[in-house]
C-alpha atoms as a PDB file:
ATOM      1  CA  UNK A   1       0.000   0.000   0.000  1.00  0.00           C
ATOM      2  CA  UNK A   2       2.828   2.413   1.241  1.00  0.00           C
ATOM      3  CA  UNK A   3       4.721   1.467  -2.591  1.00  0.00           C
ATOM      4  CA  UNK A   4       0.946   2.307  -4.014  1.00  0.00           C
ATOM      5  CA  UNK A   5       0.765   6.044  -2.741  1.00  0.00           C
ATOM      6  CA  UNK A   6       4.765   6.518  -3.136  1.00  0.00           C
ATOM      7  CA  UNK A   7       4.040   6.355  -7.216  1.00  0.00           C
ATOM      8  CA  UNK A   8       0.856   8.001  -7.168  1.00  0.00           C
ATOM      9  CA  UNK A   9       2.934  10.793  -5.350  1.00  0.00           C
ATOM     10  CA  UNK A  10       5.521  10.842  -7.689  1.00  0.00           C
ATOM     11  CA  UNK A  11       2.643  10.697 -10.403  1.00  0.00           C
ATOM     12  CA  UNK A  12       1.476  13.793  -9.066  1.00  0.00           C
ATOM     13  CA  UNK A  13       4.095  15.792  -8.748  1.00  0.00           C
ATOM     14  CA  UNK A  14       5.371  15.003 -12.298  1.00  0.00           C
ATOM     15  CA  UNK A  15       2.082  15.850 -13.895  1.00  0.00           C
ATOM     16  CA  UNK A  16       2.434  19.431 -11.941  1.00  0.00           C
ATOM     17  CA  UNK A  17       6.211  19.972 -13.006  1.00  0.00           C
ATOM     18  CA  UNK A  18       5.095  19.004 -16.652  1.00  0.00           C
ATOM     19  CA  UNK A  19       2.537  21.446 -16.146  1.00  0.00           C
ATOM     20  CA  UNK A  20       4.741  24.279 -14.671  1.00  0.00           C
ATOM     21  CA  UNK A  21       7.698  23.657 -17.440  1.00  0.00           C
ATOM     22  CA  UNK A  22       4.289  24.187 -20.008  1.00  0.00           C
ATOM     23  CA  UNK A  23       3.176  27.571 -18.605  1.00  0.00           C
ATOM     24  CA  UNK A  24       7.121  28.997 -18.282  1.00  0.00           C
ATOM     25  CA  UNK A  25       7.612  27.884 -21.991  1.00  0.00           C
ATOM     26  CA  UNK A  26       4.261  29.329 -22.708  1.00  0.00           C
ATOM     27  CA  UNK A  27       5.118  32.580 -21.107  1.00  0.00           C
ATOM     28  CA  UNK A  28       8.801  32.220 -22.717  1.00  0.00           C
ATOM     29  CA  UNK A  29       7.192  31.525 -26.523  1.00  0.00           C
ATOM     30  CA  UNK A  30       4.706  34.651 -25.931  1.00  0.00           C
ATOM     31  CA  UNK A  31       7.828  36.744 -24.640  1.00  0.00           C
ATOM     32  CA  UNK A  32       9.721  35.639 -27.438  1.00  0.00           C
ATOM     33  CA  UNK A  33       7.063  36.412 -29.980  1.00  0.00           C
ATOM     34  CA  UNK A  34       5.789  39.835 -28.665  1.00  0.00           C
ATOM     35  CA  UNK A  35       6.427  42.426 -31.859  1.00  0.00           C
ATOM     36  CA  UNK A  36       8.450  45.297 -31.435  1.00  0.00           C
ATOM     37  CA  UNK A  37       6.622  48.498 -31.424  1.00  0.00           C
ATOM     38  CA  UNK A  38       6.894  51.198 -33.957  1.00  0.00           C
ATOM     39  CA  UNK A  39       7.002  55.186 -32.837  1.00  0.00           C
ATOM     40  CA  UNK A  40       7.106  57.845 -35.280  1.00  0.00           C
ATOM     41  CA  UNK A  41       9.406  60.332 -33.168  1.00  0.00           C
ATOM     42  CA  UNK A  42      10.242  64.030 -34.252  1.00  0.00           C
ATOM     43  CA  UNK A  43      13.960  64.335 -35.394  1.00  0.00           C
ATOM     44  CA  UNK A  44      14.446  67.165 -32.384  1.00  0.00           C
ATOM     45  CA  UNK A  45      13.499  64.647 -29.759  1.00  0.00           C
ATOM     46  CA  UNK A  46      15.953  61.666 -30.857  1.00  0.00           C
ATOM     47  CA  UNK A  47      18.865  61.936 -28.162  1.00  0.00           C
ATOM     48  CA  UNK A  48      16.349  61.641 -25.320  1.00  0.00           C
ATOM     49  CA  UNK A  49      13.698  59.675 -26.601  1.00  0.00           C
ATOM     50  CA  UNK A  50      17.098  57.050 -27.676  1.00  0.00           C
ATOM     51  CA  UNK A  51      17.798  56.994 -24.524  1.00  0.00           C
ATOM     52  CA  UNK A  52      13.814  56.801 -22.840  1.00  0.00           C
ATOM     53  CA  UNK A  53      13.503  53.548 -25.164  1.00  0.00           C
ATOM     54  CA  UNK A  54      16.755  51.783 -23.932  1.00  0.00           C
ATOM     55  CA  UNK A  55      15.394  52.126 -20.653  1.00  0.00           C
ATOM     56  CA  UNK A  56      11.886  50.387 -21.845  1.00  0.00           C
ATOM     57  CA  UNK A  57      13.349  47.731 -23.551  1.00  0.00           C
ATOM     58  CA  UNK A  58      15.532  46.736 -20.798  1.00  0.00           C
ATOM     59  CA  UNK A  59      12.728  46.664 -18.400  1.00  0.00           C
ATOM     60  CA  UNK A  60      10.049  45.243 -20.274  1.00  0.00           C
ATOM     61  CA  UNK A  61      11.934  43.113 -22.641  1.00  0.00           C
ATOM     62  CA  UNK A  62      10.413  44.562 -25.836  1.00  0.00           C
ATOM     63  CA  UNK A  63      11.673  46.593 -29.150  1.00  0.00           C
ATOM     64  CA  UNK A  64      11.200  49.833 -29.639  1.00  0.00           C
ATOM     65  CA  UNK A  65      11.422  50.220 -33.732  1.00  0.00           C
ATOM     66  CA  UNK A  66      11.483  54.158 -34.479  1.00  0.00           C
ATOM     67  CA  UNK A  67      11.435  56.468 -37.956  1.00  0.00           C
ATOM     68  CA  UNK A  68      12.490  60.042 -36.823  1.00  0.00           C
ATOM     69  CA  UNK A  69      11.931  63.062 -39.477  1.00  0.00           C
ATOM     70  CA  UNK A  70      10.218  66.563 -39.145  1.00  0.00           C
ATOM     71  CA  UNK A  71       6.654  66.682 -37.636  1.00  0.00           C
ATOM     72  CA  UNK A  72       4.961  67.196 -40.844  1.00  0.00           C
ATOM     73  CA  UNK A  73       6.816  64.192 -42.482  1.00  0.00           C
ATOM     74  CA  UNK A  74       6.021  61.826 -39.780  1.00  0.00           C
ATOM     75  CA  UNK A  75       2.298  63.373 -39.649  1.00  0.00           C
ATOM     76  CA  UNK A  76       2.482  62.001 -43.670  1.00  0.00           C
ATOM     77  CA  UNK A  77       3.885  58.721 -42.941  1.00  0.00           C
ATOM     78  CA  UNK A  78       1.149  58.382 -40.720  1.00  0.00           C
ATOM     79  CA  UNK A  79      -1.688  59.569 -42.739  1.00  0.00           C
ATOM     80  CA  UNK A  80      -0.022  57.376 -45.960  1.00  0.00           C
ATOM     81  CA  UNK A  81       0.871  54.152 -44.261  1.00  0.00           C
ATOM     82  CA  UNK A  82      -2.190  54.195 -41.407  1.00  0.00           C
ATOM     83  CA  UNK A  83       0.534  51.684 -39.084  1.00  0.00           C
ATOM     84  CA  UNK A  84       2.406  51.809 -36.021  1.00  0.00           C
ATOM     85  CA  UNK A  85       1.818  52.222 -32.659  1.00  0.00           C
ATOM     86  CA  UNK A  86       3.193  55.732 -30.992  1.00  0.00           C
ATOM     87  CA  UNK A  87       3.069  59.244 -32.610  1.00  0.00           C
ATOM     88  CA  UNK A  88       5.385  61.790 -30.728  1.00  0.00           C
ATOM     89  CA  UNK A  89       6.115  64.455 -33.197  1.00  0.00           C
ATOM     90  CA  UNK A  90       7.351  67.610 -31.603  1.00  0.00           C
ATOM     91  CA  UNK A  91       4.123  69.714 -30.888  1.00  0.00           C
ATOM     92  CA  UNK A  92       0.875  69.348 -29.432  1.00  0.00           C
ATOM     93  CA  UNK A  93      -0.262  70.971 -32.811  1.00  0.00           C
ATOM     94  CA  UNK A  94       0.597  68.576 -35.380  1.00  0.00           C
ATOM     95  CA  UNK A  95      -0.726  65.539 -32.227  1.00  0.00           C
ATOM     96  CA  UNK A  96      -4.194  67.607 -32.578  1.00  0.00           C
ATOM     97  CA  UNK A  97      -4.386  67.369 -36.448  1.00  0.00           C
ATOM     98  CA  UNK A  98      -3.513  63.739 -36.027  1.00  0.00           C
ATOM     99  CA  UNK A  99      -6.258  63.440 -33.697  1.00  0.00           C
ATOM    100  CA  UNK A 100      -8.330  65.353 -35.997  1.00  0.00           C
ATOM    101  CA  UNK A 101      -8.286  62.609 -38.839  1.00  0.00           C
ATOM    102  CA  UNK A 102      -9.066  59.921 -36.624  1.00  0.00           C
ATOM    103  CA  UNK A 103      -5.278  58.269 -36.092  1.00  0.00           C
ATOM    104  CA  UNK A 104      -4.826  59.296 -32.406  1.00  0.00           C
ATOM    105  CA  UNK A 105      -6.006  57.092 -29.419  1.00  0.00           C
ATOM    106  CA  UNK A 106      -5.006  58.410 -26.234  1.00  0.00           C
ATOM    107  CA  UNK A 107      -1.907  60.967 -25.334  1.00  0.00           C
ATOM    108  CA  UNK A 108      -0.193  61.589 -22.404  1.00  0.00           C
ATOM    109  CA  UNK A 109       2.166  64.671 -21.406  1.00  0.00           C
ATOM    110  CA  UNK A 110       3.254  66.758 -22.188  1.00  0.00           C
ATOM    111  CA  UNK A 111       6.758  65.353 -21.719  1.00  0.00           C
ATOM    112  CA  UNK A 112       8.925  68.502 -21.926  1.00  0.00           C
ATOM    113  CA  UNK A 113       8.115  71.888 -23.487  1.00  0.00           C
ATOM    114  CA  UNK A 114       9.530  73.307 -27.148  1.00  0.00           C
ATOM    115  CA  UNK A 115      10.923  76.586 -26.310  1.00  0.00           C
ATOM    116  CA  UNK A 116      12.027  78.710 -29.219  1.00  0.00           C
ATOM    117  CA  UNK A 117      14.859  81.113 -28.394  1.00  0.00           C
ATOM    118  CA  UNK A 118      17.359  83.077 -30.579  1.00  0.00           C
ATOM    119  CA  UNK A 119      20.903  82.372 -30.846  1.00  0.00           C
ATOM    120  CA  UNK A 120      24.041  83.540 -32.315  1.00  0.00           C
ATOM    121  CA  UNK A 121      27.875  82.900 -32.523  1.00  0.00           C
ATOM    122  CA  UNK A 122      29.543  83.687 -29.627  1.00  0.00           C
ATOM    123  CA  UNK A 123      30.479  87.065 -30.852  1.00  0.00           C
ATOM    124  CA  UNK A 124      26.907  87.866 -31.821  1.00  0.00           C
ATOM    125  CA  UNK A 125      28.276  89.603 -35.009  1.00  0.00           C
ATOM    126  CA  UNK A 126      24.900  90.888 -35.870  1.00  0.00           C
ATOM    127  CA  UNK A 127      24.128  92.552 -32.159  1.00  0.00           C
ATOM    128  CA  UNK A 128      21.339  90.692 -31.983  1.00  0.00           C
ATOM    129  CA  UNK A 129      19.709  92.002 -28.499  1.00  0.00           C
ATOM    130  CA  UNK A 130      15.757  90.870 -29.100  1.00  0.00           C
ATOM    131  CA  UNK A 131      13.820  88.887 -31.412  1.00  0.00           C
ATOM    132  CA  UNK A 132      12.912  92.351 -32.989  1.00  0.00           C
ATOM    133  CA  UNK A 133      16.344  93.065 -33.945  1.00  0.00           C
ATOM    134  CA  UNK A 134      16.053  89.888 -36.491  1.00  0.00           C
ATOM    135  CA  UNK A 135      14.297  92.622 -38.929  1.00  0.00           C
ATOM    136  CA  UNK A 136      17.669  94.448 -39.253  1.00  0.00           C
ATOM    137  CA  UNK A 137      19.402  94.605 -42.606  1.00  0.00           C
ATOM    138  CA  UNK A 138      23.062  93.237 -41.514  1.00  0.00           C
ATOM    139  CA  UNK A 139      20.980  89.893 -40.441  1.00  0.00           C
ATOM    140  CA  UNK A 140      21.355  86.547 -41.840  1.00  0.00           C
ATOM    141  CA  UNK A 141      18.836  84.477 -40.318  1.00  0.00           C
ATOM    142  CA  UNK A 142      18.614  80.626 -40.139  1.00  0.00           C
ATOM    143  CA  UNK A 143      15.298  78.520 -39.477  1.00  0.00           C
ATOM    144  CA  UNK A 144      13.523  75.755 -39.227  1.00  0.00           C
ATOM    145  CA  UNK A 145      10.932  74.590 -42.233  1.00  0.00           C
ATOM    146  CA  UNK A 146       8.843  77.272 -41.985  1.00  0.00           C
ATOM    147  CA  UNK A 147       5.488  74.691 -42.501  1.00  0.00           C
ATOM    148  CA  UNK A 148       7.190  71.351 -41.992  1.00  0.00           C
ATOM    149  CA  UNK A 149       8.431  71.447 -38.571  1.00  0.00           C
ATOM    150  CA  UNK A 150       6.857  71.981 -35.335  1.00  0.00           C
ATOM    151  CA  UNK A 151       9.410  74.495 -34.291  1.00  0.00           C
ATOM    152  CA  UNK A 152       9.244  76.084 -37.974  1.00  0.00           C
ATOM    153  CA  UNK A 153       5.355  76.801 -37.544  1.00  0.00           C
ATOM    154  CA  UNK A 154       5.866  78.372 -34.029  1.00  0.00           C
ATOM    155  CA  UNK A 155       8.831  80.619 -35.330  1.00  0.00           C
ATOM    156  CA  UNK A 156       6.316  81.924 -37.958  1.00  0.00           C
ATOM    157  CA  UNK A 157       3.586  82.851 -35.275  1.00  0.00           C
ATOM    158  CA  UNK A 158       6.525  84.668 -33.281  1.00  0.00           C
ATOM    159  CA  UNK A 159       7.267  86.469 -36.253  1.00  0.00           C
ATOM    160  CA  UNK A 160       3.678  87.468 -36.554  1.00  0.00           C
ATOM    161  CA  UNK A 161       3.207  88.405 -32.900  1.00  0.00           C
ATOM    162  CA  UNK A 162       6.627  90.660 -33.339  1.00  0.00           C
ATOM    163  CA  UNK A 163       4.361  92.904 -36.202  1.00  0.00           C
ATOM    164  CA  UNK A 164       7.578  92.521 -37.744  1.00  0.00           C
ATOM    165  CA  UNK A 165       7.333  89.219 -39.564  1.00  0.00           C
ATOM    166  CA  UNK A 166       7.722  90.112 -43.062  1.00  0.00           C
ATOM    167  CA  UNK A 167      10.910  92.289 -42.296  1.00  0.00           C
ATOM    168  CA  UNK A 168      12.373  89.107 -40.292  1.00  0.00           C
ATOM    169  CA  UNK A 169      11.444  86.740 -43.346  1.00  0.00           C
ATOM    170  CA  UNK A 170      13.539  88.560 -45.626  1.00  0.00           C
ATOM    171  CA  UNK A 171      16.359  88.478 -43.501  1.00  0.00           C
ATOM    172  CA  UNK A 172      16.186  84.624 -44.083  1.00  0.00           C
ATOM    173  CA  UNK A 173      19.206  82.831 -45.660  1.00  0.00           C
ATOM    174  CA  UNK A 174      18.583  79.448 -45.617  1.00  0.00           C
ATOM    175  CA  UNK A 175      15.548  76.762 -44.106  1.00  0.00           C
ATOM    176  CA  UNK A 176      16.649  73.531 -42.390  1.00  0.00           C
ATOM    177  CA  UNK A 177      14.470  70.159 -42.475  1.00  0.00           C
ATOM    178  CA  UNK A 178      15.043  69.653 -38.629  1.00  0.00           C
ATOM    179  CA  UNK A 179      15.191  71.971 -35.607  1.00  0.00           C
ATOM    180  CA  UNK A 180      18.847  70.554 -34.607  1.00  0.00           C
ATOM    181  CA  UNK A 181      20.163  71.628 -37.889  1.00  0.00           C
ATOM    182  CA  UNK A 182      19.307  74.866 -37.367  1.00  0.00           C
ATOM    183  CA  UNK A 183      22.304  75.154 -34.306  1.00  0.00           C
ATOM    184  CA  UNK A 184      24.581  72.920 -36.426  1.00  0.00           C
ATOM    185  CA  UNK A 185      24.250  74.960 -39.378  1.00  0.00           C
ATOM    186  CA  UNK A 186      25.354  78.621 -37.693  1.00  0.00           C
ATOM    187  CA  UNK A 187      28.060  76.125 -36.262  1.00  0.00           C
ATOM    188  CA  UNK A 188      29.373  75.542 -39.902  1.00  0.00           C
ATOM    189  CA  UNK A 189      29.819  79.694 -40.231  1.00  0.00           C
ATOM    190  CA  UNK A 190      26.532  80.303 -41.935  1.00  0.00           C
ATOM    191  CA  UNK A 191      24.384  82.971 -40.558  1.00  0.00           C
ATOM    192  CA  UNK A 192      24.900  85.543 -37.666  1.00  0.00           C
ATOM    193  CA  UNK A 193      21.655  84.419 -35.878  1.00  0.00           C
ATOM    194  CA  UNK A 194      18.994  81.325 -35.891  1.00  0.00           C
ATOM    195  CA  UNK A 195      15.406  80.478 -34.421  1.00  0.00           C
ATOM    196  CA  UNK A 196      16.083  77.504 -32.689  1.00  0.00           C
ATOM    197  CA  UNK A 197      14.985  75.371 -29.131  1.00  0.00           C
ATOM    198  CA  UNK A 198      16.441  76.060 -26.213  1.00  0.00           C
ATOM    199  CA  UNK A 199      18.288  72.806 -25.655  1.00  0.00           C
ATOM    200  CA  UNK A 200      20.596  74.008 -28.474  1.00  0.00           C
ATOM    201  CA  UNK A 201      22.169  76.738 -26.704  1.00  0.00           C
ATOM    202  CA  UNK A 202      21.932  74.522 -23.435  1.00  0.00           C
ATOM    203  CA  UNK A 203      23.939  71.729 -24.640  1.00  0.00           C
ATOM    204  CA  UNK A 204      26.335  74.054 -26.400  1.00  0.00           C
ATOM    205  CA  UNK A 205      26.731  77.127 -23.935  1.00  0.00           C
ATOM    206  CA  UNK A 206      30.412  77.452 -25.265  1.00  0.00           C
ATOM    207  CA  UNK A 207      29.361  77.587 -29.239  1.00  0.00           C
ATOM    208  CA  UNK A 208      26.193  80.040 -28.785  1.00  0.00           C
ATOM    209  CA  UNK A 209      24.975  82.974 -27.386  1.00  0.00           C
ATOM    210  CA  UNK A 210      21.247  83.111 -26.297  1.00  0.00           C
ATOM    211  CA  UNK A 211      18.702  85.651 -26.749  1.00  0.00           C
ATOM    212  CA  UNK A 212      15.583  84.745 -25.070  1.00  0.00           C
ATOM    213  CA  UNK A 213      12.239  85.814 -26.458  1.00  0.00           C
ATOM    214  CA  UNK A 214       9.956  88.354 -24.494  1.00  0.00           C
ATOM    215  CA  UNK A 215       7.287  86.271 -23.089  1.00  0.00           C
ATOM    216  CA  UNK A 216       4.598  88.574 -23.919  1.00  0.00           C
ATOM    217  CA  UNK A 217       4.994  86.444 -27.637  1.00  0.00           C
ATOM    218  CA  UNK A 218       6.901  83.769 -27.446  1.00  0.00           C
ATOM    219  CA  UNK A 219       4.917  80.365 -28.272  1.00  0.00           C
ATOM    220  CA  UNK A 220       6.418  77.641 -26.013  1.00  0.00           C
ATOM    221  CA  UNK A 221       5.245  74.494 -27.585  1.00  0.00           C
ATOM    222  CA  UNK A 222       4.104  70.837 -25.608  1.00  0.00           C
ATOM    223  CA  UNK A 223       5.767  67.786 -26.470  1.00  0.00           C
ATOM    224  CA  UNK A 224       3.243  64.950 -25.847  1.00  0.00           C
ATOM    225  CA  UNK A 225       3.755  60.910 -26.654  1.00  0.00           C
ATOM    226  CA  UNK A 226       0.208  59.390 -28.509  1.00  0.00           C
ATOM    227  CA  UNK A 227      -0.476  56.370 -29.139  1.00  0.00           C
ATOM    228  CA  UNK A 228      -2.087  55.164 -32.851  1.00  0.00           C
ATOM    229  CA  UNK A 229      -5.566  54.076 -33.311  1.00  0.00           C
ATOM    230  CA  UNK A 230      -4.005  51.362 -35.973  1.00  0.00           C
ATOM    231  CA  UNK A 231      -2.137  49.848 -33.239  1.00  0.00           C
ATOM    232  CA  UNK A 232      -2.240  45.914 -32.755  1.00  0.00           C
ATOM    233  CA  UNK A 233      -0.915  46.054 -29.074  1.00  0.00           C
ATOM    234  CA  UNK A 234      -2.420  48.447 -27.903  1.00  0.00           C
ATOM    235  CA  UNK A 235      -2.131  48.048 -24.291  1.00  0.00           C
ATOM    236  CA  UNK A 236       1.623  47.693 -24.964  1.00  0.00           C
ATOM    237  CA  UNK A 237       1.681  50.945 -27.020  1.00  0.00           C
ATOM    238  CA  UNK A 238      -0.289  52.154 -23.772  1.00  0.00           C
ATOM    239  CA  UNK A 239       2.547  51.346 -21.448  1.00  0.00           C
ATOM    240  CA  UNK A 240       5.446  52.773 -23.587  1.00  0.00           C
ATOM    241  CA  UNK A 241       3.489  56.199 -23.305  1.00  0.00           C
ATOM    242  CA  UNK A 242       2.831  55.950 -19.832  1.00  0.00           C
ATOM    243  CA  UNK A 243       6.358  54.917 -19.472  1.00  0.00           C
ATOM    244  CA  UNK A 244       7.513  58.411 -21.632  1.00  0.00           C
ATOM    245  CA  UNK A 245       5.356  60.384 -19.369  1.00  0.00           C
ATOM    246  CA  UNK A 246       6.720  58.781 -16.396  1.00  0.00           C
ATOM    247  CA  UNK A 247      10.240  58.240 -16.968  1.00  0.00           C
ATOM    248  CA  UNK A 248      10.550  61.345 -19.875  1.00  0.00           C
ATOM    249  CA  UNK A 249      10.652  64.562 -18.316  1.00  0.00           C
ATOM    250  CA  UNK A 250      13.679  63.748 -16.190  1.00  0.00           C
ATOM    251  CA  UNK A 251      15.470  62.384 -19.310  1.00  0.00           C
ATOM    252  CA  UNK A 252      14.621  65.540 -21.426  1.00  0.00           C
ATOM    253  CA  UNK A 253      15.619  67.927 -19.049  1.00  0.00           C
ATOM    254  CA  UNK A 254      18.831  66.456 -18.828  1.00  0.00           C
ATOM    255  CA  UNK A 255      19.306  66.876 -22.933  1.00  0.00           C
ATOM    256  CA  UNK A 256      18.872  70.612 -22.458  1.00  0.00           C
ATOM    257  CA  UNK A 257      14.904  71.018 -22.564  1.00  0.00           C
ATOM    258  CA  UNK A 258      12.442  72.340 -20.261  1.00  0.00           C
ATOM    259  CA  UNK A 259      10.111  70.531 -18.546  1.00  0.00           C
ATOM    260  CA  UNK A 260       8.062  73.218 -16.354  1.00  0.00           C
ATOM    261  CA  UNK A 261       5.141  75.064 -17.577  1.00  0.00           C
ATOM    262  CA  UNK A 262       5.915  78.345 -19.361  1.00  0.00           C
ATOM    263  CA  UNK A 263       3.594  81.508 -18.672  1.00  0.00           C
ATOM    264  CA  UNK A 264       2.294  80.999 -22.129  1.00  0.00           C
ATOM    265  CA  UNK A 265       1.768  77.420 -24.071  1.00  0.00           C
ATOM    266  CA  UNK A 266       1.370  77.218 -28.012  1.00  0.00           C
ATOM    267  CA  UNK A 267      -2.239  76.610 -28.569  1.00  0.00           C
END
């Protein structure tokens, strides 16, 4: 009798390690075969957002697959290819006129802010003292995409707000497809002054002089992470922005941006 219950023991427990090696390879196979994620991500944002996603993967185990380019080009990609799971271009605007035609589930942030400032060589050849001193004759001004980029579309408005804008426009020498060319093209000698984000100057103190904008019209943008309506995980594409939000501002700040509310947000 005692030899009896011994195997029907031994029985027993075998059928429940069988079953325990089953679930971990289950859970291992569905590890295994979870798809990366795909983020469209503004070309401004890609130091910090390299570094927010090498943080995910490491703690959840899952790819982050990522096409960075201007805000409008990613807002195309988007509207062309109707895929992908996070949209984090790099303004609350062009997130709104995603939302608009229908590709936009939920957002959270905003992660950091886009704040436009004016800088200069060192030197400041030009004398460049205010944004309204971009309308003077001796200036060769360099920009973002005017209508491309998030920070290109705010630097318009600013130009507007100054009752100046024309006069700054022609002082225009050149257009850049991303806001972080803008600082490395005055680095290459063209120009005497640029509209570009504050986290240029920040991260290059020694290269730049900065001219803040007055308040009273600068357009300080939001930088929010969405997630897709087309996504197929979407409570994965859920937890990466949650994750952004979470984890993001910290990283941002760190790569030169600004994280606390200005005293007037881009609407």
């Amino acid at each position: 009798m005692a030899i009896f219950f011994l195997l029907a023991s031994m029985l027993v427990l075998a059928a429940c390690s069988e079953k325990t090696d089953n679930a971990k390879t289950e859970k291992q196979e569905e590890k295994e075969a979870a798809a990366p994620l795909f983020a469209y991500v503004g070309a401004g944002l890609k130091e910090p957002v390299e570094e927010i996603i090498a943080m995910y993967e490491e703690e959840f185990d899952q790819k982050v697959e990522v096409s960075y380019n201007h805000s409008g080009g990613l807002l195309t990609q988007l509207d062309t290819a109707k895929t992908g799971d996070i949209f984090m271009p790099g303004g609350m605007t062009f997130v709104q006129t995603a939302e608009e035609k229908g590709h936009i589930q939920m957002i959270e942030g905003p992660i950091a802010y886009h704040t436009p400032v004016v800088i200069t060589p060192k030197d400041n050849p030009a004398n460049i003292q205010s944004i309204y001193d971009l309308a003077k004759e001796n200036v060769e001004l360099i920009v973002p995409e005017l209508e491309s980029t998030a920070l290109g579309k705010t630097a318009k408005k600013i130009f507007e707000n100054t009752k100046l804008g024309a006069e700054i426009e022609k002082r225009i020498l050149t257009s850049v497809e991303t806001g972080p060319k803008v600082a490395a093209t005055l680095q290459l000698g063209q120009g005497n002054a640029a509209l570009a984000e504050y986290s240029a100057w920040a991260k290059q103190k020694d290269q730049f002089h900065l001219v803040e904008i007055d308040p009273a019209i600068n357009l300080v943008d939001e930088i929010p992470c969405a997630t897709t309506t087309y996504s197929e995980q979407p409570e994965a594409a859920e937890q990466f922005a949650k994750f952004v939000a979470d984890k993001g501002p910290e990283v941002f700040e760190k790569h030169g941006f600004k994280i606390t509310p200005p005293a007037a947000v881009n609407q």
